[in-house]
Protein backbone atom coordinates (compact mmCIF):
# COMPACT_ATOMS: atom_id res chain seq x y z
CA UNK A 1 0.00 0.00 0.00
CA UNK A 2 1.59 3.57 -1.08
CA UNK A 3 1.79 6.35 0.85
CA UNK A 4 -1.13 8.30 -0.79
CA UNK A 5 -3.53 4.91 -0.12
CA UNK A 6 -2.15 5.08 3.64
CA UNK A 7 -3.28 9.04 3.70
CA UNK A 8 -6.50 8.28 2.08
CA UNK A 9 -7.10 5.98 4.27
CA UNK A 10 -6.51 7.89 7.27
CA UNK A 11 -8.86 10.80 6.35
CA UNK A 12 -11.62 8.35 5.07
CA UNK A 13 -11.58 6.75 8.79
CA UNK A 14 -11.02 10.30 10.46
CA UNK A 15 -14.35 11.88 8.24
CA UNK A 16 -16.12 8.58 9.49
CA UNK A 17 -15.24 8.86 13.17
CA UNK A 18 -16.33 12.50 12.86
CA UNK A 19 -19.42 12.09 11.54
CA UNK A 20 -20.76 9.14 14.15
CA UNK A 21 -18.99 11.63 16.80
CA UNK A 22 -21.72 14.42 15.16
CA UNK A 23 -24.41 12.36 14.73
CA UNK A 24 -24.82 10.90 18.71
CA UNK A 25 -24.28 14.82 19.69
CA UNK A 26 -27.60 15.37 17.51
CA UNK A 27 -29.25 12.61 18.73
CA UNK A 28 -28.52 14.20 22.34
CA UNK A 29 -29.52 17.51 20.95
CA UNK A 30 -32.71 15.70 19.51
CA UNK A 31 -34.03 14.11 22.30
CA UNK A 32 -34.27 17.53 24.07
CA UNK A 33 -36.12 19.38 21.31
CA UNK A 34 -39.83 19.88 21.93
CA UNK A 35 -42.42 21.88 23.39
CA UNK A 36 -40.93 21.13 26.99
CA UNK A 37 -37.57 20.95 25.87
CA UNK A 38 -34.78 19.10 28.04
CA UNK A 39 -37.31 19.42 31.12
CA UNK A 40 -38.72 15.90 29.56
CA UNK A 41 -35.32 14.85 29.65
CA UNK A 42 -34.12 15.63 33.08
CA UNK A 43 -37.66 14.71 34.38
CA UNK A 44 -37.52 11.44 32.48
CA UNK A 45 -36.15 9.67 35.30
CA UNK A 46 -39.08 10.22 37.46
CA UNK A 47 -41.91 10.88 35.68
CA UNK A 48 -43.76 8.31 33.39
CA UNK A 49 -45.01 10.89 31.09
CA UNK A 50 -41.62 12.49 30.24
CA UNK A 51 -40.21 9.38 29.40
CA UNK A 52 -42.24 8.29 26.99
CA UNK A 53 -42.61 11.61 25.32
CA UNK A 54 -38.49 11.05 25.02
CA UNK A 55 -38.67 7.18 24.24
CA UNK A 56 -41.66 7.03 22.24
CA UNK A 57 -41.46 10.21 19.86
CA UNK A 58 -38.15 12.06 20.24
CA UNK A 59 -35.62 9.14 20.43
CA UNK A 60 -37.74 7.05 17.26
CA UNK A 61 -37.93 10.44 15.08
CA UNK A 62 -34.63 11.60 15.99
CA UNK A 63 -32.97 8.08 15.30
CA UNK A 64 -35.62 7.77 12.08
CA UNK A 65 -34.38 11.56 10.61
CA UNK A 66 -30.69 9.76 10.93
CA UNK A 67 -32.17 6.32 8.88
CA UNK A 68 -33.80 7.86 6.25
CA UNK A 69 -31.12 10.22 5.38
CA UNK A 70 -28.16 7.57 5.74
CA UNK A 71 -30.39 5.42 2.31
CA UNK A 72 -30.77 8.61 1.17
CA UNK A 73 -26.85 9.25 1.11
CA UNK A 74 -26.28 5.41 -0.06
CA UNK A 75 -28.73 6.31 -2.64
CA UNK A 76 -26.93 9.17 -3.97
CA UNK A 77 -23.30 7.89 -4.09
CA UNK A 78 -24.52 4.80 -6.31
CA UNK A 79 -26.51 7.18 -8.52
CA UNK A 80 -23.63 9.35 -9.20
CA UNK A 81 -21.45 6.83 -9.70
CA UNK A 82 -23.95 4.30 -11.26
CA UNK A 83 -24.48 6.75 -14.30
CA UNK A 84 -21.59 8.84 -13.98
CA UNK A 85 -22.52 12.16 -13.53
CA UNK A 86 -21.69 14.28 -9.96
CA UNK A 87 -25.38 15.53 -9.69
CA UNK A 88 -27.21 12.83 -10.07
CA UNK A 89 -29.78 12.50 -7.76
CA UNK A 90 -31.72 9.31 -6.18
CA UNK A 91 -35.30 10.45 -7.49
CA UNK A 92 -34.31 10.10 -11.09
CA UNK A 93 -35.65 6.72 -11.97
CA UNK A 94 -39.10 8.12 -11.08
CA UNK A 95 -39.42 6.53 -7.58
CA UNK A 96 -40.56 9.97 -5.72
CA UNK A 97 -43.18 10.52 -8.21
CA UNK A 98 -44.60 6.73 -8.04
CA UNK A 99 -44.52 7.19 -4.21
CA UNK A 100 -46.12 10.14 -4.02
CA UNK A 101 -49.15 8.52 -6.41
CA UNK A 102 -49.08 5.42 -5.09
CA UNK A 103 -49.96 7.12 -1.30
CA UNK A 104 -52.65 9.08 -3.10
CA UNK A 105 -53.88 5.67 -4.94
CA UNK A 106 -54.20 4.44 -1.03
CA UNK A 107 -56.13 7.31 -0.31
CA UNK A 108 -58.66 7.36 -2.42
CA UNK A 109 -59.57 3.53 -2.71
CA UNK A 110 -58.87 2.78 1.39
CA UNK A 111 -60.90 6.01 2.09
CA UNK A 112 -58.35 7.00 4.59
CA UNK A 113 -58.65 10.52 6.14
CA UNK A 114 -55.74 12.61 6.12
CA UNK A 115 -55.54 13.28 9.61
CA UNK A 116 -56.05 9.57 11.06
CA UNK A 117 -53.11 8.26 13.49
CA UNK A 118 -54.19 5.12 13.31
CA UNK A 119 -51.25 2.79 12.93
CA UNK A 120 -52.95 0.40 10.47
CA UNK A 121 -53.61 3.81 8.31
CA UNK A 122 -49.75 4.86 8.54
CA UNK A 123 -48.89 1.62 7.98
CA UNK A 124 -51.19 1.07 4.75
CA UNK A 125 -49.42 4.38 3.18
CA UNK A 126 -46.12 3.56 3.79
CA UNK A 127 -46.74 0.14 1.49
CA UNK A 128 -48.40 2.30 -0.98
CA UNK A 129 -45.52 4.49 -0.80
CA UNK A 130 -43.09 1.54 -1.26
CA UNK A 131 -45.26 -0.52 -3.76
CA UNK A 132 -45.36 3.06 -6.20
CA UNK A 133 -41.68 3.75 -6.18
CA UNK A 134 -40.87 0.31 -7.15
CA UNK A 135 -43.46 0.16 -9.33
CA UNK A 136 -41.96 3.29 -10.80
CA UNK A 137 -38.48 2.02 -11.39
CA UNK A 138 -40.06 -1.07 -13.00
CA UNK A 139 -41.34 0.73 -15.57
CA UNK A 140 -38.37 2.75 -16.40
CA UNK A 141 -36.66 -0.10 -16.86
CA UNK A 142 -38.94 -1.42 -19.49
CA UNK A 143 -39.15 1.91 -21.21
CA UNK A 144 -35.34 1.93 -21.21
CA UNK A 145 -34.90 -1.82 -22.16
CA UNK A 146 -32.57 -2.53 -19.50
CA UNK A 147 -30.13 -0.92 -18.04
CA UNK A 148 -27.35 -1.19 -20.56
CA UNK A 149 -28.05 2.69 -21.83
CA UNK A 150 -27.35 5.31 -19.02
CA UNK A 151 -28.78 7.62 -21.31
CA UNK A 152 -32.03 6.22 -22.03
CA UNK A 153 -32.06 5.34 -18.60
CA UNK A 154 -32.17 8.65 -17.69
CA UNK A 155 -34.55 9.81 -20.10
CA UNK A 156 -37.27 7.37 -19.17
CA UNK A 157 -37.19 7.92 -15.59
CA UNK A 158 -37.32 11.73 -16.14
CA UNK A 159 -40.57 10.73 -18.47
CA UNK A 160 -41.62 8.22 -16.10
CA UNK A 161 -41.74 11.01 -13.15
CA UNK A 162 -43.45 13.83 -14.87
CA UNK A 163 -46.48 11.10 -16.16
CA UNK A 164 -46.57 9.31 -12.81
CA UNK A 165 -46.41 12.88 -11.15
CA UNK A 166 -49.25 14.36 -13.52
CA UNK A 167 -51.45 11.26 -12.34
CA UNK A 168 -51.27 11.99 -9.03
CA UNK A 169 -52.13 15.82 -9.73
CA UNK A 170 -55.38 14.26 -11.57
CA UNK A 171 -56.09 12.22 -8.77
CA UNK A 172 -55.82 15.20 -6.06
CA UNK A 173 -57.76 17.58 -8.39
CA UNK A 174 -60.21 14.74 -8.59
CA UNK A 175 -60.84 14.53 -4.88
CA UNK A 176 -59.66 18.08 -3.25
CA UNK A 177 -60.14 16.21 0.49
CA UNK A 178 -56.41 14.41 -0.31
CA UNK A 179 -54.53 17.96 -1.11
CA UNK A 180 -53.96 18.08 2.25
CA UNK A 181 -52.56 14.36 2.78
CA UNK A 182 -50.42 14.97 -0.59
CA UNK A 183 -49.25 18.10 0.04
CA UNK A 184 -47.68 16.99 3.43
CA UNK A 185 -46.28 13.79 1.82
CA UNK A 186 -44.79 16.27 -1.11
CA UNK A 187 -43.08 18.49 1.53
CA UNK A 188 -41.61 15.84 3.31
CA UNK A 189 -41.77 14.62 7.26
CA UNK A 190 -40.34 12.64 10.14
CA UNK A 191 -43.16 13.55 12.59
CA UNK A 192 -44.98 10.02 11.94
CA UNK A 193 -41.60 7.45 12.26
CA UNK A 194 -42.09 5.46 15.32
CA UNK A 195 -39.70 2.32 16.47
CA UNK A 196 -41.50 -0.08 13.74
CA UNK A 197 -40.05 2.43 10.76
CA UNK A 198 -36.87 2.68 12.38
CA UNK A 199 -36.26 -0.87 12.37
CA UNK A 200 -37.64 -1.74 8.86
CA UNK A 201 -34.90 1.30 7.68
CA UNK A 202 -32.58 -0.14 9.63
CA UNK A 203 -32.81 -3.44 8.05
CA UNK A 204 -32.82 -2.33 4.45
CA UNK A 205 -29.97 -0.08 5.25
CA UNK A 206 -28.08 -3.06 6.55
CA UNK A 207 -29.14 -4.83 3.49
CA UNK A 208 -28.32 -1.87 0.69
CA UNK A 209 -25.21 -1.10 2.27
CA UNK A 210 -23.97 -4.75 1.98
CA UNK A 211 -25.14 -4.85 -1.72
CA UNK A 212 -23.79 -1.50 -2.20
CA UNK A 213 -20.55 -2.57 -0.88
CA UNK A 214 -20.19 -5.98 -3.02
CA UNK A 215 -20.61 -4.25 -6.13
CA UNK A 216 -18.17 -1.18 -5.20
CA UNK A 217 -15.88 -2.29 -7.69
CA UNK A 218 -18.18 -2.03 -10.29
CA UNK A 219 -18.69 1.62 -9.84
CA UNK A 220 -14.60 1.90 -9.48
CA UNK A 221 -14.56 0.15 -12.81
CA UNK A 222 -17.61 2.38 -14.15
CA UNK A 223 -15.84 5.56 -13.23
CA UNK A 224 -13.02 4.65 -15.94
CA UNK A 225 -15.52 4.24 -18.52
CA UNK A 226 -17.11 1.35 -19.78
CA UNK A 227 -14.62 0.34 -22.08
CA UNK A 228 -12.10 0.00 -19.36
CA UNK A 229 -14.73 -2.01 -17.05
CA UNK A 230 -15.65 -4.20 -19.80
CA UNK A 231 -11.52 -5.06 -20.25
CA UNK A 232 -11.83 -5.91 -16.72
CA UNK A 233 -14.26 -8.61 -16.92
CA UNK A 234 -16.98 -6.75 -15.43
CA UNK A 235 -20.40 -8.48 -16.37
CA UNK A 236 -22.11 -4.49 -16.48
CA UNK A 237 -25.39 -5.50 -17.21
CA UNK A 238 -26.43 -7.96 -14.72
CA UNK A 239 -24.13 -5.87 -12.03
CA UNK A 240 -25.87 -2.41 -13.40
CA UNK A 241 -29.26 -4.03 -12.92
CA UNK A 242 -28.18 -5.19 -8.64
CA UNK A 243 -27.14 -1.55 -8.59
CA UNK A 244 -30.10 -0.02 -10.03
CA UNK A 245 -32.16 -2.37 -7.49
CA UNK A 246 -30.23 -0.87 -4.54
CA UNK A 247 -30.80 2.34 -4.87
CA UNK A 248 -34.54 1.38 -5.28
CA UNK A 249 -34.96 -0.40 -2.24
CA UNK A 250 -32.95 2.24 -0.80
CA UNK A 251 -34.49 5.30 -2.26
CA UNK A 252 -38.09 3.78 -1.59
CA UNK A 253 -37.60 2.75 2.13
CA UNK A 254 -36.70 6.45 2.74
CA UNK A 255 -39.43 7.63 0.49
CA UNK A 256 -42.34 5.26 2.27
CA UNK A 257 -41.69 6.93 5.31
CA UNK A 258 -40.66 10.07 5.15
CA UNK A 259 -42.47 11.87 2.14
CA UNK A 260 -40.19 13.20 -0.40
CA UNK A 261 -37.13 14.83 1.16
CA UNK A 262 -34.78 16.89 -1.11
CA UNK A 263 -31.01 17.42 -1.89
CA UNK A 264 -29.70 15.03 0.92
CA UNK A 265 -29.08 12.41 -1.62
CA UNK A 266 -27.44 14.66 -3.88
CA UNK A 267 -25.33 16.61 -1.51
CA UNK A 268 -24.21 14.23 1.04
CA UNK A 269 -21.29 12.52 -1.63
CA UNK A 270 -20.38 16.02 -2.92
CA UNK A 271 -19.30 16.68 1.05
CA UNK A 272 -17.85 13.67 1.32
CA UNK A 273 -16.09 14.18 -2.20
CA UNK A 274 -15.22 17.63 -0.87
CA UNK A 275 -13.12 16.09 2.16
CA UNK A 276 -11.73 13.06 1.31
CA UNK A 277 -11.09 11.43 -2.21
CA UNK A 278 -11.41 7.50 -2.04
CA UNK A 279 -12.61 4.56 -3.30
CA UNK A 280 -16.80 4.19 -4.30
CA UNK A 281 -16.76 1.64 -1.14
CA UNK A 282 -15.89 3.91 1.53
CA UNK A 283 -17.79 6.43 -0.61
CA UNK A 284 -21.21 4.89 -0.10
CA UNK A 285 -20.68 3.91 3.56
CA UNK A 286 -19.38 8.08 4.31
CA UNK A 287 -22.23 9.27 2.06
CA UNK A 288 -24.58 6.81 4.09
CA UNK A 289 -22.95 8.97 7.41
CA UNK A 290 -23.24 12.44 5.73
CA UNK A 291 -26.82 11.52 4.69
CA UNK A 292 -28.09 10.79 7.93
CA UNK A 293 -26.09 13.76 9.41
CA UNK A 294 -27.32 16.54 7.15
CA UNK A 295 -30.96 15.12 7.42
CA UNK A 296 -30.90 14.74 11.57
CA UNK A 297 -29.54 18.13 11.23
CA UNK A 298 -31.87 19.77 8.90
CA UNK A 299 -35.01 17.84 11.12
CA UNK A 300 -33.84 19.50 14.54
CA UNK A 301 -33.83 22.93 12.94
CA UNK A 302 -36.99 22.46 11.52
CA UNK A 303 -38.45 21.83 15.19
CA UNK A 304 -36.31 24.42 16.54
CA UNK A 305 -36.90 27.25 14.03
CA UNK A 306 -40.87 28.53 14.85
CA UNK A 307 -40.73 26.01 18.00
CA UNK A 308 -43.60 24.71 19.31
CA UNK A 309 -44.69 24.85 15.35
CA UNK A 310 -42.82 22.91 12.73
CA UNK A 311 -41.49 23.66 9.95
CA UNK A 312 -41.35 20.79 7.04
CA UNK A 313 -37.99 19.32 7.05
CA UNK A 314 -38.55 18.41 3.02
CA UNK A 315 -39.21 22.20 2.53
CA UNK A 316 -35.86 23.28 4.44
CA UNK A 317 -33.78 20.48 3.16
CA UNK A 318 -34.76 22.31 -0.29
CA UNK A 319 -33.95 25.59 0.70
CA UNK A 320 -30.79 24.45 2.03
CA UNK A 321 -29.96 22.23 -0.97
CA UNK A 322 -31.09 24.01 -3.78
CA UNK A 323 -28.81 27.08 -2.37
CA UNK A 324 -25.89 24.44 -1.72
CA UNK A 325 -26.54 23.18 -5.36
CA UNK A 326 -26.29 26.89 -7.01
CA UNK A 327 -23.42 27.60 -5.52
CA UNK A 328 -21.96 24.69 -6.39
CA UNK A 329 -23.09 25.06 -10.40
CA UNK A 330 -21.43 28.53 -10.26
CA UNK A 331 -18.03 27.25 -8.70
CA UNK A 332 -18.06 24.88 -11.62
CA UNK A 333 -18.90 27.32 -14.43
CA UNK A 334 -16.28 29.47 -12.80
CA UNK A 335 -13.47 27.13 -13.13
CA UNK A 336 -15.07 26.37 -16.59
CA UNK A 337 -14.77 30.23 -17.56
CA UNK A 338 -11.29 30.28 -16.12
CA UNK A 339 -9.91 27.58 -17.90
């Protein structure tokens, strides 16, 4: 191993540390944010009432804001590196906008009311959720005959999300009592995750981070070109089709529960990218870190911001993203002008 592996390993394992290091401070931070703020906390040891308000809702959503944005991050470094471009992002294949109508498909035939907190009701629309984004993908895939073309791939999942997105406009118009159940799951939430959707992201993170990690290579070999990959031995359609069904299963576990949150995906490997330059396997897992970092982060100021009101996390994870993503455009037009 040279010296420059031995360096880049150090700061990939020194990024890593930091981030965990980050993300239990949030959680600490998290548990405290509220109406009553750290009085639950410090009262939890006594009284009944405060602990579960920290146990039951703070700990779960805090812990579920970290979840959902760690697939989110996994999601975005195998996008990126997957089709090659820096700001690709893990909604292309169409999987926010066959969420988003499969949730209002639930509505309508289930006859569900927007404001029910029944668990059986949650619990139904986070299926739909899942069922519609893979359902999405699905049908990019046929409209792009595979996955051997990155660039029909692309195209049919942008098609794919502006028809599956116009249906569930047409649905909403059709009955105006689900604007309010859409227009919540459009802007994007943690407020429902309990301990049953932490541990179902938990286990497809474990799962999609294993995958994502086996095939690795593949985006190492990708990120030469194809040609090169192919002279490796690199079977790139079968191995581009596991990858495509990775960031699927990870794009729609985050998705099914929290609505449709913004920009993590697509930032969280830039930062990463920004500090450390490695391999796509210590990529994923650091994106997977930054993900759930940013996100935990962006949910806490929500709650913080107007506190006792909330602000929705999908909405500031925009604001915050789409100005990230700007600036970034016009640092790379800049260096574009200046060469």
């Amino acid at each position: 191993m040279s010296l420059a592996q031995v360096d880049q390993h150090r700061r990939a394992l020194t990024l890593g540390v930091v981030l965990l290091a980050l993300g239990l401070v949030l959680v600490v931070v998290g548990i405290g944010i509220g109406s009553t703020g750290f009085k639950s906390v410090v009262a939890a040891w006594r009284d009944p009432v405060a602990l579960q308000i920290v146990r039951e809702i703070r700990l779960p959503r805090t812990l579920g804001a970290w979840l959902a944005g760690a697939l989110l991050g996994l999601a975005g470094a195998v996008a990126q590196g997957l089709f090659r471009n820096p700001l690709a992002d893990p909604y292309l294949l169409g999987s926010a906008s066959g969420a988003s109508l499969g949730v209002a498909v639930a509505l309508v035939v289930f006859g569900a009311s927007p404001a029910s907190t029944q668990w059986v009701v949650r619990l139904g629309l986070t299926g739909a959720a899942f069922v519609g984004a893979v359902l999405a993908v699905l049908l990019t895939l046929l409209l792009a005959r595979g996955v051997q073309q990155t660039l029909r791939l692309l195209l049919a999942g942008v098609i794919v999300g502006v028809v599956l997105g116009a249906a569930k406009d047409l649905i909403t118009i059709a009955s105006a009592d689900l604007l309010q159940a859409i227009q919540a799951f459009m802007l994007g939430s943690t407020g429902l995750i309990g301990w049953s959707a932490c541990g179902v992201m938990a286990a497809l993170a474990v799962v999609c981070l294993v995958c994502a990690w086996a095939l690795a290579p593949v985006l190492d070999g990708l990120a030469l070109g194809e040609a090169t990959a192919r002279s490796l031995g690199l079977p790139l359609g079968a191995m581009r089709m596991a990858l495509v069904a990775v960031l699927s299963m990870a794009t729609g576990a985050a998705v099914a529960q929290t609505g449709l949150i913004a920009f993590v995906g697509l930032a969280a490997p830039h930062l990463v990218r920004s500090a450390v330059k490695t391999t796509h396997a210590r990529l994923i897992v650091l994106s997977a870190l930054m993900g759930g970092l940013l996100l935990m982060a962006a949910d806490l100021l929500a709650r913080w911001l107007v506190a006792p009101q909330e602000l929705p996390v999908g909405v500031l994870t925009g604001v915050l993203g789409g100005s990230y993503l700007l600036w970034l455009m016009h640092r790379r037009s800049s260096r574009g002008g200046l060469s």
